[in-house]
Protein backbone atom coordinates (compact mmCIF):
# COMPACT_ATOMS: atom_id res chain seq x y z
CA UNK A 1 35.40 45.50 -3.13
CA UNK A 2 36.05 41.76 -3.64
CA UNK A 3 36.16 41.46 -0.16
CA UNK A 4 32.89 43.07 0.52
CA UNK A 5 31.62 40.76 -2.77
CA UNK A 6 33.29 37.68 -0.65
CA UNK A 7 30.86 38.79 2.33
CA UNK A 8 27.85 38.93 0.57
CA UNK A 9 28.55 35.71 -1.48
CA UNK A 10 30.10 32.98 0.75
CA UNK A 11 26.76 32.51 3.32
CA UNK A 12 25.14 32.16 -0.06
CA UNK A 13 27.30 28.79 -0.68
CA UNK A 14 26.56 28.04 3.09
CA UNK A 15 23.03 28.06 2.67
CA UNK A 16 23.74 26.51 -0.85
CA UNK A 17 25.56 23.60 0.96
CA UNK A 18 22.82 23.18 3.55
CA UNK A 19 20.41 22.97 1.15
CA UNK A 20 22.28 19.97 -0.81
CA UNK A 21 22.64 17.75 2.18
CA UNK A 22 19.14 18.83 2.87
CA UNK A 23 18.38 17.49 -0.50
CA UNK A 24 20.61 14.34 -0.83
CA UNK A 25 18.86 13.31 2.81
CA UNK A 26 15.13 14.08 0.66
CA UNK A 27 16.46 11.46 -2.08
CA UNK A 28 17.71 9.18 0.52
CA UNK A 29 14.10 9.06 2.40
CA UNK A 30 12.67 8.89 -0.93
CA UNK A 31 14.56 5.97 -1.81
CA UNK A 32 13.94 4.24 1.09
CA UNK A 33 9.71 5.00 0.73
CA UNK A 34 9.52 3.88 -2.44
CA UNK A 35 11.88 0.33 -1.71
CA UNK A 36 9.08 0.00 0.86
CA UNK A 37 6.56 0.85 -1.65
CA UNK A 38 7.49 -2.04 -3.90
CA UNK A 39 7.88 -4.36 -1.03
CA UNK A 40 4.38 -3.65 0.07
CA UNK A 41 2.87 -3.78 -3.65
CA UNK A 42 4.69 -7.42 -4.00
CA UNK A 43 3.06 -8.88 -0.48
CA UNK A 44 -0.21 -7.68 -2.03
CA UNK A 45 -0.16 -9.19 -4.62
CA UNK A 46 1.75 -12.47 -3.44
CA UNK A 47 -0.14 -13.12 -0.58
CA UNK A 48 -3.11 -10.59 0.47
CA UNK A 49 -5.10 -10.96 -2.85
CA UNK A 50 -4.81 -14.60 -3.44
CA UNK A 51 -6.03 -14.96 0.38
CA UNK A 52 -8.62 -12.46 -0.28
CA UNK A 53 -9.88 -14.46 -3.17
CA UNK A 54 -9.99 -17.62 -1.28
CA UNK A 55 -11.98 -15.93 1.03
CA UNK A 56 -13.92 -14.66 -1.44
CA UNK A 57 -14.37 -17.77 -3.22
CA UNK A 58 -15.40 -19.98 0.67
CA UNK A 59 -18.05 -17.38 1.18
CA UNK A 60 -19.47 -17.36 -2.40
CA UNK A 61 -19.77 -21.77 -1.41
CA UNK A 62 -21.08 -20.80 1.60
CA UNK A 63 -23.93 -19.17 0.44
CA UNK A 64 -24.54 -21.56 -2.51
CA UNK A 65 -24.76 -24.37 0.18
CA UNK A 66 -27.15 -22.14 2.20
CA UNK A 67 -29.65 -21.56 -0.59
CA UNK A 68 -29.03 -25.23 -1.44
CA UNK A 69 -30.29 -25.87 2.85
CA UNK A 70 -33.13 -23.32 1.98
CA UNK A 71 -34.85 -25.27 -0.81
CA UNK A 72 -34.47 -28.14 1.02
CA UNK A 73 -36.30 -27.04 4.00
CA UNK A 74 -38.76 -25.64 1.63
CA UNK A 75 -39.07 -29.22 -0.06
CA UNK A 76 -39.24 -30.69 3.10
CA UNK A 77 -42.11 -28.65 4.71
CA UNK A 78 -44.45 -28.97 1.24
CA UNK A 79 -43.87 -32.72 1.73
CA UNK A 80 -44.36 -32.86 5.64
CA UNK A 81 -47.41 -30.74 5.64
């Protein structure tokens, strides 16, 4: 009988085994995602967005200086014609 309870139990702690490395190579992966995770979120925010809102800020002087060139051709044609 305990033999026959031995059969039916130990490929249970097999599988049980299995399923732990399984699962401690799951956290590892996981760790490792969400270390890159952070490291992406920092260069985002260090370096992307500030860039970003340079960019943002040349274009938003770009067009200032472009509706600043528009009324002066406008000025310019009243007074030439």
């Amino acid at each position: 009988m305990r033999q026959m309870m031995e059969e039916v139990v130990s490929p249970i702690y097999e599988r049980m085994d299995k399923m732990q490395e399984e699962l401690s190579s799951v956290k590892e992966e996981v760790a490792s995602v969400k270390a890159l995770a952070t490291k992406t979120q920092l260069t985002i925010e260090n370096d992307i967005s500030p860039k970003i809102k340079l960019l943002f800020e040349g274009q938003m002087s770009l067009q200032n200086r472009f509706a600043q060139l528009d009324e002066m051709e406008r000025i310019l044609r009243e007074v030439m014609f």
